[in-house]
Protein backbone atom coordinates (compact mmCIF):
# COMPACT_ATOMS: atom_id res chain seq x y z
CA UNK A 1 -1.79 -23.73 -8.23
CA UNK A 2 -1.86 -22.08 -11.61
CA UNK A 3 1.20 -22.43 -13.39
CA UNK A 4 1.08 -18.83 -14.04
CA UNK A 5 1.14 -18.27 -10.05
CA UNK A 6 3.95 -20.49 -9.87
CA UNK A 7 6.36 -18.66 -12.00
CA UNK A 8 4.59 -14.95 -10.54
CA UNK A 9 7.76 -13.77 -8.55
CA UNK A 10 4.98 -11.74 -6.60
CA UNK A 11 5.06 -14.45 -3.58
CA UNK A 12 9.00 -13.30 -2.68
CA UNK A 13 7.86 -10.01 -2.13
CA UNK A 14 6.17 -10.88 1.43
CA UNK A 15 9.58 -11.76 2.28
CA UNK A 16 10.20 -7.95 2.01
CA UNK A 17 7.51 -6.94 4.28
CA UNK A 18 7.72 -9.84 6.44
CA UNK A 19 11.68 -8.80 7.28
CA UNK A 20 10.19 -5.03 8.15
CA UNK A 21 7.44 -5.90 9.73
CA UNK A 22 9.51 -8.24 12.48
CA UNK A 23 12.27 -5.36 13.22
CA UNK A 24 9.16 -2.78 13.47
CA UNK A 25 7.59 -5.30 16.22
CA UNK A 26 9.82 -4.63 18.85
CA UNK A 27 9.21 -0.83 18.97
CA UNK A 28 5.81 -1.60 19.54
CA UNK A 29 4.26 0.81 22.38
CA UNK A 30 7.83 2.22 23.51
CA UNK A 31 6.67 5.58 22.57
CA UNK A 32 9.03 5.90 19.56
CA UNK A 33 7.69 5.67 15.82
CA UNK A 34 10.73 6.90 13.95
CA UNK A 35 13.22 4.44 15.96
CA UNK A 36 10.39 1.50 14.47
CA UNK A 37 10.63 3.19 10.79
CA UNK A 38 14.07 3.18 10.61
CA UNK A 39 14.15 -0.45 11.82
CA UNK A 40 11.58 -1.46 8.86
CA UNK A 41 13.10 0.43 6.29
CA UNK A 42 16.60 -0.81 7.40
CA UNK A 43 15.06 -4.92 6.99
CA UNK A 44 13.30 -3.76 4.33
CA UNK A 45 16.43 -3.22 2.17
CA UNK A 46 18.16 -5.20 3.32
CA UNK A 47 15.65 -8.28 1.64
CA UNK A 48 15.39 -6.13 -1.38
CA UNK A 49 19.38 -6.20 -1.87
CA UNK A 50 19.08 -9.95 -2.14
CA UNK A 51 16.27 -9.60 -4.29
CA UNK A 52 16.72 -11.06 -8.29
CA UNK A 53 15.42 -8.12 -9.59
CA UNK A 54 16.65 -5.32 -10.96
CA UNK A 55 14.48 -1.75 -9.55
CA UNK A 56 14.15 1.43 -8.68
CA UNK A 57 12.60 3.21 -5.92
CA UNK A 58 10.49 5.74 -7.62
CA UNK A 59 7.90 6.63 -4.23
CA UNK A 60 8.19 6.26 -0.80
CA UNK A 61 7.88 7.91 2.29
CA UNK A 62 11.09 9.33 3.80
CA UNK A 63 12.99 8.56 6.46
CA UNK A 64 14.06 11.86 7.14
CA UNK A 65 16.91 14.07 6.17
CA UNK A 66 19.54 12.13 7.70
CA UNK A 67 18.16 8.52 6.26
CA UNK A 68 20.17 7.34 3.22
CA UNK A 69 18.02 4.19 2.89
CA UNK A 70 15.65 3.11 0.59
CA UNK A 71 15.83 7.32 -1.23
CA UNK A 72 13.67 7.89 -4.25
CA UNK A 73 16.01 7.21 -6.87
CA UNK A 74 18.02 4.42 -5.08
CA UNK A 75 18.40 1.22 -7.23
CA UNK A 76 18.53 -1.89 -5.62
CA UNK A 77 18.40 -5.57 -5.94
CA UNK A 78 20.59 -8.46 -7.01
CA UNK A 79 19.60 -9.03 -10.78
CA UNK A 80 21.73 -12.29 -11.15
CA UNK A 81 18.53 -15.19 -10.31
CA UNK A 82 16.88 -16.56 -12.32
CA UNK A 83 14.01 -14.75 -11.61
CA UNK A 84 14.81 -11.40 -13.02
CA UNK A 85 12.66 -10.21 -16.19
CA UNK A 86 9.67 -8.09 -15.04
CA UNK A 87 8.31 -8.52 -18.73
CA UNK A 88 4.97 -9.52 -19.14
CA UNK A 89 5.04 -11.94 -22.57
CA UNK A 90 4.93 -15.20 -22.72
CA UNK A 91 4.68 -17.16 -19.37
CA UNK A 92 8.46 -17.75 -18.53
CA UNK A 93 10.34 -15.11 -16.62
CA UNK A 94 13.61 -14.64 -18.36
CA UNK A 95 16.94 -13.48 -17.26
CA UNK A 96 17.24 -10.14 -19.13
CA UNK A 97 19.23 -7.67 -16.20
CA UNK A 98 18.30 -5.04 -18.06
CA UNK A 99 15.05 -5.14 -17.94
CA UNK A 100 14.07 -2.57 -14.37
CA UNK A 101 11.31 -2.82 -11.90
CA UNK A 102 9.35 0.13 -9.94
CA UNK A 103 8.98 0.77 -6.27
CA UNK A 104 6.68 2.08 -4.24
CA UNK A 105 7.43 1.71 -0.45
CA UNK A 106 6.10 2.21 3.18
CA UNK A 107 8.57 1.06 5.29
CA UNK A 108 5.75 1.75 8.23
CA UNK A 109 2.61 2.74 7.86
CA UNK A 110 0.99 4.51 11.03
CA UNK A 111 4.15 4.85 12.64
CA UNK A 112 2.01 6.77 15.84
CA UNK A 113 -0.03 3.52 15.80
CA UNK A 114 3.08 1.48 16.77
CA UNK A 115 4.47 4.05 19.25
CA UNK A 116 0.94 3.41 20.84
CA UNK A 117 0.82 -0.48 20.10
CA UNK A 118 -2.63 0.22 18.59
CA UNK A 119 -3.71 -1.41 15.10
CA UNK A 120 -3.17 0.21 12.21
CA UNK A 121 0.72 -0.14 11.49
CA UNK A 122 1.68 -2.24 8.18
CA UNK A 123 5.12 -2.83 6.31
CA UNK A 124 4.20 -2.18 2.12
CA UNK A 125 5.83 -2.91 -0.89
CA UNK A 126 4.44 -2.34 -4.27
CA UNK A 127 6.47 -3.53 -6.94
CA UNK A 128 5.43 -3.49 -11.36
CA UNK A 129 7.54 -3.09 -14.68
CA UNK A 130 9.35 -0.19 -15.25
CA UNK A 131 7.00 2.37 -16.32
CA UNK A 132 4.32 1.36 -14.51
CA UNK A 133 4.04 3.49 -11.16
CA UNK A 134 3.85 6.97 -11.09
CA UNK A 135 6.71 8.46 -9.72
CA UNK A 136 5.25 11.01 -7.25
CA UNK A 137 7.01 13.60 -5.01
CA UNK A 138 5.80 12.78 -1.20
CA UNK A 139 3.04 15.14 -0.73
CA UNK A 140 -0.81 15.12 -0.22
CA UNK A 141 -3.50 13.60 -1.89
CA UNK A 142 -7.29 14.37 -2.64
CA UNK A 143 -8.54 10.57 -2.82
CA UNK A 144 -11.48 9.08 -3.34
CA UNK A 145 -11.67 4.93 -3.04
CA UNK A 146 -14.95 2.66 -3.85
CA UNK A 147 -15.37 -1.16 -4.14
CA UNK A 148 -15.46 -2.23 -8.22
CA UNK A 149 -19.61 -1.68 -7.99
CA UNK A 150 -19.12 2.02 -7.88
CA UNK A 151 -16.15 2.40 -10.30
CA UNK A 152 -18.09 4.33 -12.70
CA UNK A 153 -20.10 6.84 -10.53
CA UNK A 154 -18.09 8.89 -8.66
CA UNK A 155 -16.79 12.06 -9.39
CA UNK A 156 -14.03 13.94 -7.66
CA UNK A 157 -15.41 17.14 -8.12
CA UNK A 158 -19.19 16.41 -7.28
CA UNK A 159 -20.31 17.08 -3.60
CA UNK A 160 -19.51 14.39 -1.63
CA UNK A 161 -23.29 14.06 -0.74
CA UNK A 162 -23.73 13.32 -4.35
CA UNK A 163 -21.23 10.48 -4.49
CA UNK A 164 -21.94 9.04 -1.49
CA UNK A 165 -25.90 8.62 -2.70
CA UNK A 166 -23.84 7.23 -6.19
CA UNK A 167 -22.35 4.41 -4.29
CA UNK A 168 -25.51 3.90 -2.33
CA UNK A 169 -27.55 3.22 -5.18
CA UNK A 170 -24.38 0.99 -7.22
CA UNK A 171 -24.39 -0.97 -4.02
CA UNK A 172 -27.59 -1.03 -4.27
CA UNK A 173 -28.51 0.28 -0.35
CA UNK A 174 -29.39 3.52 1.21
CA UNK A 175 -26.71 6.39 2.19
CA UNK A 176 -27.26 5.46 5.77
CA UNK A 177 -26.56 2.12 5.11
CA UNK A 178 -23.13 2.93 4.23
CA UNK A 179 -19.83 3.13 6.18
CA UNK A 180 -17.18 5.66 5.19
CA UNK A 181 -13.75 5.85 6.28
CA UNK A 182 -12.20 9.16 6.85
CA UNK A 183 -8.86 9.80 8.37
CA UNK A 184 -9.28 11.51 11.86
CA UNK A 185 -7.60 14.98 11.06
CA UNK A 186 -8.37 18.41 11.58
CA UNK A 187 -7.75 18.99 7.79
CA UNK A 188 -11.30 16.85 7.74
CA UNK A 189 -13.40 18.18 9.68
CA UNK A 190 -15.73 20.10 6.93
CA UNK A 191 -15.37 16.86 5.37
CA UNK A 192 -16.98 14.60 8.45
CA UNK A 193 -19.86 17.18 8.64
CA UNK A 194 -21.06 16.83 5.11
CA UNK A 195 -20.87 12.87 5.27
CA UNK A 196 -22.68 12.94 8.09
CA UNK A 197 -24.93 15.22 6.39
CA UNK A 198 -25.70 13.07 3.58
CA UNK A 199 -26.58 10.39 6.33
CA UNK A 200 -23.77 7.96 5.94
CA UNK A 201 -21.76 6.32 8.98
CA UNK A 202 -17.87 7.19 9.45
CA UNK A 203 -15.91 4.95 10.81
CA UNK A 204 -12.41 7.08 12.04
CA UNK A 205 -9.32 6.04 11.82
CA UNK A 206 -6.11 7.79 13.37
CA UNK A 207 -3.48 6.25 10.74
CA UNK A 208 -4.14 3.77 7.60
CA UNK A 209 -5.71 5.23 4.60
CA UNK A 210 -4.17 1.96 2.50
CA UNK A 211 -5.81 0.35 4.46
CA UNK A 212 -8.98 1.75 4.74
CA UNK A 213 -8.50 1.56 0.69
CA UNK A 214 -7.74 -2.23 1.00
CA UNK A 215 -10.93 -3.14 2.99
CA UNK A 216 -13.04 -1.00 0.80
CA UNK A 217 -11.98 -2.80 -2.40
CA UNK A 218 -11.82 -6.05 -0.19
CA UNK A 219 -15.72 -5.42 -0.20
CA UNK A 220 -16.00 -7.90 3.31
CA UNK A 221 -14.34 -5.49 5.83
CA UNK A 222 -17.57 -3.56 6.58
CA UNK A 223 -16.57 -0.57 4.92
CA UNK A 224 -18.04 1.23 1.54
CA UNK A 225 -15.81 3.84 0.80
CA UNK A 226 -12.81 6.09 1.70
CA UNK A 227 -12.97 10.00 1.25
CA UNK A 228 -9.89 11.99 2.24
CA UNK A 229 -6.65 13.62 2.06
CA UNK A 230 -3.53 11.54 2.16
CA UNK A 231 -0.03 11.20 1.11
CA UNK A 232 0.71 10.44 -1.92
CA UNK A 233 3.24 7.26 -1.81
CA UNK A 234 0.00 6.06 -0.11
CA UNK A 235 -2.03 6.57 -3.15
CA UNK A 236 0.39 4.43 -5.15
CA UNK A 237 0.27 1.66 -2.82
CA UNK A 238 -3.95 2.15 -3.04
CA UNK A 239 -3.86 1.35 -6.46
CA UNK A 240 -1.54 -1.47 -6.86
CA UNK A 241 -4.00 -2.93 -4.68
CA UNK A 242 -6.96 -1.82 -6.34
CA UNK A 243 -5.50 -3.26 -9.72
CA UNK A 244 -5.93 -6.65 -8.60
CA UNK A 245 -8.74 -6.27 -6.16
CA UNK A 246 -11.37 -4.33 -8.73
CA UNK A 247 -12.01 -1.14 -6.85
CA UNK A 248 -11.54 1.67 -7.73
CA UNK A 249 -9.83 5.44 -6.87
CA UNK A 250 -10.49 9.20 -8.04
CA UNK A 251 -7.05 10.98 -6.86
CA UNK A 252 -5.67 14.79 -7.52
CA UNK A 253 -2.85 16.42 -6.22
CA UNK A 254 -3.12 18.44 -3.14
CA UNK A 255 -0.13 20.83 -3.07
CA UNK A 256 0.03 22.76 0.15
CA UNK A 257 3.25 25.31 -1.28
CA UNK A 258 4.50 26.47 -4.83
CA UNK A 259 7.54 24.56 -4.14
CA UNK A 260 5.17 21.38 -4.22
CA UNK A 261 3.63 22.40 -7.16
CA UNK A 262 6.92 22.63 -9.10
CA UNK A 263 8.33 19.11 -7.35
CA UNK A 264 5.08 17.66 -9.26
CA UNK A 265 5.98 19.36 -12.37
CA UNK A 266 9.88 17.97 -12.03
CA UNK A 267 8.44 14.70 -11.70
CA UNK A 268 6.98 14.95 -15.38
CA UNK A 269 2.91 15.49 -14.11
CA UNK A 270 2.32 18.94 -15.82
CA UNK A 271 -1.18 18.73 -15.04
CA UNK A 272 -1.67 19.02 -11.65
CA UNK A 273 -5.03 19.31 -11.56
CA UNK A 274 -5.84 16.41 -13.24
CA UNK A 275 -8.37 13.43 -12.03
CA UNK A 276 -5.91 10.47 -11.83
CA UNK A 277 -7.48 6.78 -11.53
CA UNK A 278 -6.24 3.39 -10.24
CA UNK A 279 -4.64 2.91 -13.45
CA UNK A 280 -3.00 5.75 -14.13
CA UNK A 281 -1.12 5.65 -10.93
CA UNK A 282 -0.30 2.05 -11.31
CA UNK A 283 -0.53 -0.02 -14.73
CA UNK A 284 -0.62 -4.03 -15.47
CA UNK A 285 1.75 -6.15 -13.68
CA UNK A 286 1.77 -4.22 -11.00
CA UNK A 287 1.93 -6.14 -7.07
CA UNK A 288 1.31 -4.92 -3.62
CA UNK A 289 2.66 -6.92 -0.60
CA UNK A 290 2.26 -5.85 3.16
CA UNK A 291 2.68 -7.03 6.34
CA UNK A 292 0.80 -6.46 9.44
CA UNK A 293 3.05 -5.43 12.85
CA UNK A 294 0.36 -4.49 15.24
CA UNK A 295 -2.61 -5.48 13.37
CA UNK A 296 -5.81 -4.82 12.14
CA UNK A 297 -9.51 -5.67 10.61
CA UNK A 298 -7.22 -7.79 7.64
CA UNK A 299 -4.58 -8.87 9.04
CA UNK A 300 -3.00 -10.21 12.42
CA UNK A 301 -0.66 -8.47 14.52
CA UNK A 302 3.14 -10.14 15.08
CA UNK A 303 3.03 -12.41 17.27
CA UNK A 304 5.79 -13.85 19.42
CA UNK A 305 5.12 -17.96 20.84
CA UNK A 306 6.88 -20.70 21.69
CA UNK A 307 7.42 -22.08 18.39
CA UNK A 308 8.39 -19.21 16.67
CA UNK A 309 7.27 -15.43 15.07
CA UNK A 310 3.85 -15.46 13.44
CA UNK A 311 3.29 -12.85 10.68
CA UNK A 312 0.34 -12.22 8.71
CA UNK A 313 0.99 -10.63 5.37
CA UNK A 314 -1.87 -10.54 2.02
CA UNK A 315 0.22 -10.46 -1.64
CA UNK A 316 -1.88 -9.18 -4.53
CA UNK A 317 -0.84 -8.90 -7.74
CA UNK A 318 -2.49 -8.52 -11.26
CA UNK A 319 0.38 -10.45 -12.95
CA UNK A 320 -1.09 -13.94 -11.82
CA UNK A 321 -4.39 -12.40 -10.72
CA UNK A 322 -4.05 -13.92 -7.28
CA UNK A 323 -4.82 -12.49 -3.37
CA UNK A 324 -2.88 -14.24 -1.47
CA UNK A 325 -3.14 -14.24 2.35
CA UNK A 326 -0.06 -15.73 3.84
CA UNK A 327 0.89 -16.35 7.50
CA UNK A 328 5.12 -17.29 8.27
CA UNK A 329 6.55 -18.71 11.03
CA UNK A 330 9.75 -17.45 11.79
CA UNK A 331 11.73 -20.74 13.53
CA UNK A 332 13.83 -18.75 16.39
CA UNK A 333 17.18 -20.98 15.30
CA UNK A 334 20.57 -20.23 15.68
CA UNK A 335 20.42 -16.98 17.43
CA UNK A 336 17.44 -15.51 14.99
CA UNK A 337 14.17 -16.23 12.96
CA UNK A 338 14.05 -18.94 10.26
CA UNK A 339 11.65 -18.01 7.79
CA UNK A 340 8.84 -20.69 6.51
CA UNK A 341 6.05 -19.46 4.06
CA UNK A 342 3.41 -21.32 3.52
CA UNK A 343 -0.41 -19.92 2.50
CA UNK A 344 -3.66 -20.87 4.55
């Protein structure tokens, strides 16, 4: 391993989404997302309090009105390791408390999908130097997500016929050669009609539009591109991804209320109409760990044996420029897991 990779703290991160991602489990299929979201988020920071790292939660997805865990704004962590600096000179991490790290967090992705014990539901962490994730209200997103091939031929604004014959020809294949993943919404269904129009296949998905982002990028999931509308904390996660992996995303603000409009302009983004990319939404250093609970075309579902808890989680980060795909057994000892990381 790169000595660079060995001093990355990216690798503790999957502890994050591992701990969320084994309290989620055991709502699988009893009917009741939020009970599993509030169990994630609950793990969740409860790893990050232990964390040597001094951050702040700048987006997530909510856990209601009544949660008080995990809030925008919350600080948390345990700056006294010796792991601590998120600064990005010189190869040693340092012990400067001071300096602050960004979160983005999904506690539970596809909560429904876990209700339902169908794939689709992941634990996500994205984590970079202060500064370098947007801090966006939680609200939709227009998104558009391509493997690296395509980065320079899309265009937001164009037709989506028109893009979807750009990637074609970057990937160098026919339209209906292509794959396309669109969320399975109402909101979408002028959407499904012209990419079926331009001849491409959809592949629907009821919950997972990281993910769908994460197996475009991946470019060996089958898939060739994500069109969409999506939330926004999503969007962030997308990108931390995409930083590492190479793809790229076209993203705009999709305010459904003047009050939205206003909680974008609070949150220092004047121009709402503006064409964001990967790297505007999330800049160098930046990480993205998540955890599978029931499962999907990346990663494995949690699964309970005799030996223990096997979770599946992938770590990418452009710190160390590494894609890690990690798989944890959780030794059931003295009354509860034991946690033992090792890649494959």
């Amino acid at each position: 391993m790169p000595a660079s990779e060995e001093r990355c703290i990216c690798g503790r991160f999957a502890a994050v989404t591992e701990a969320a991602a084994l309290a989620a489990a055991g709502w699988m299929g009893r009917n009741d997302g939020l009970a599993g979201s509030l169990a994630a988020r609950k793990a969740m920071a409860a790893v990050l309090a232990q964390m040597p790292i001094k951050a702040r939660v700048v987006a997530g997805r909510g856990g209601g009105p009544s949660c008080d865990v995990l809030r925008v704004g919350d600080e948390v962590g345990s700056p006294s390791g010796p792991w601590v600096s998120s600064s990005l000179d010189g190869d040693e991490w340092t012990t400067d408390a001071a300096v602050a790290w960004d979160l983005a967090i999904d506690p539970l992705q596809a909560p429904n999908s876990l209700a339902r014990g169908v794939d689709g539901a992941l634990t996500m962490v994205a984590a970079g130097p202060s500064g370098s994730l947007l801090p966006v209200p939680e609200m939709y997103m227009q998104k558009l997500i391509v493997p690296a091939e395509a980065a320079d031929v899309i265009d937001l604004d164009a037709p989506v016929e028109k893009n979807i014959r750009a990637v074609a020809a970057a990937l160098g294949r026919r339209p209906e050669e292509l794959i396309v993943v669109v969320l399975d919404r109402p909101r979408h269904e002028e959407l499904i009609e012209q990419v079926r129009a331009s001849g491409a296949r959809i592949r629907l998905v009821m919950d997972g539009d990281v993910s769908a982002g994460l197996a475009v990028a991946s470019g060996d999931a089958g898939v060739d591109a994500y069109i969409g509308i999506g939330g926004s904390t999503e969007a962030i996660l997308a990108a931390a991804a995409l930083r590492s992996l190479g793809g790229e995303m076209q993203a705009r603000f999709w305010p459904v209320s003047r009050h939205q409009v206003e909680m974008v302009k609070a949150a220092g983004i004047q121009d709402i109409e503006a064409r964001l990319r990967a790297g505007d939404m999330a800049g160098e250093g930046v990480l993205l760990s998540a955890t599978a609970v029931t499962g999907g075309r990346f990663l494995k579902a949690v699964a309970y044996r005799s030996d223990g808890i096997y979770t599946e989680t992938i770590v990418v980060c452009s710190r160390c420029h590494a894609v890690r795909k990690i798989q944890t057994i959780h030794r059931r000892e003295n009354g509860g897991p034991h946690v033992h990381l090792g890649a494959r």
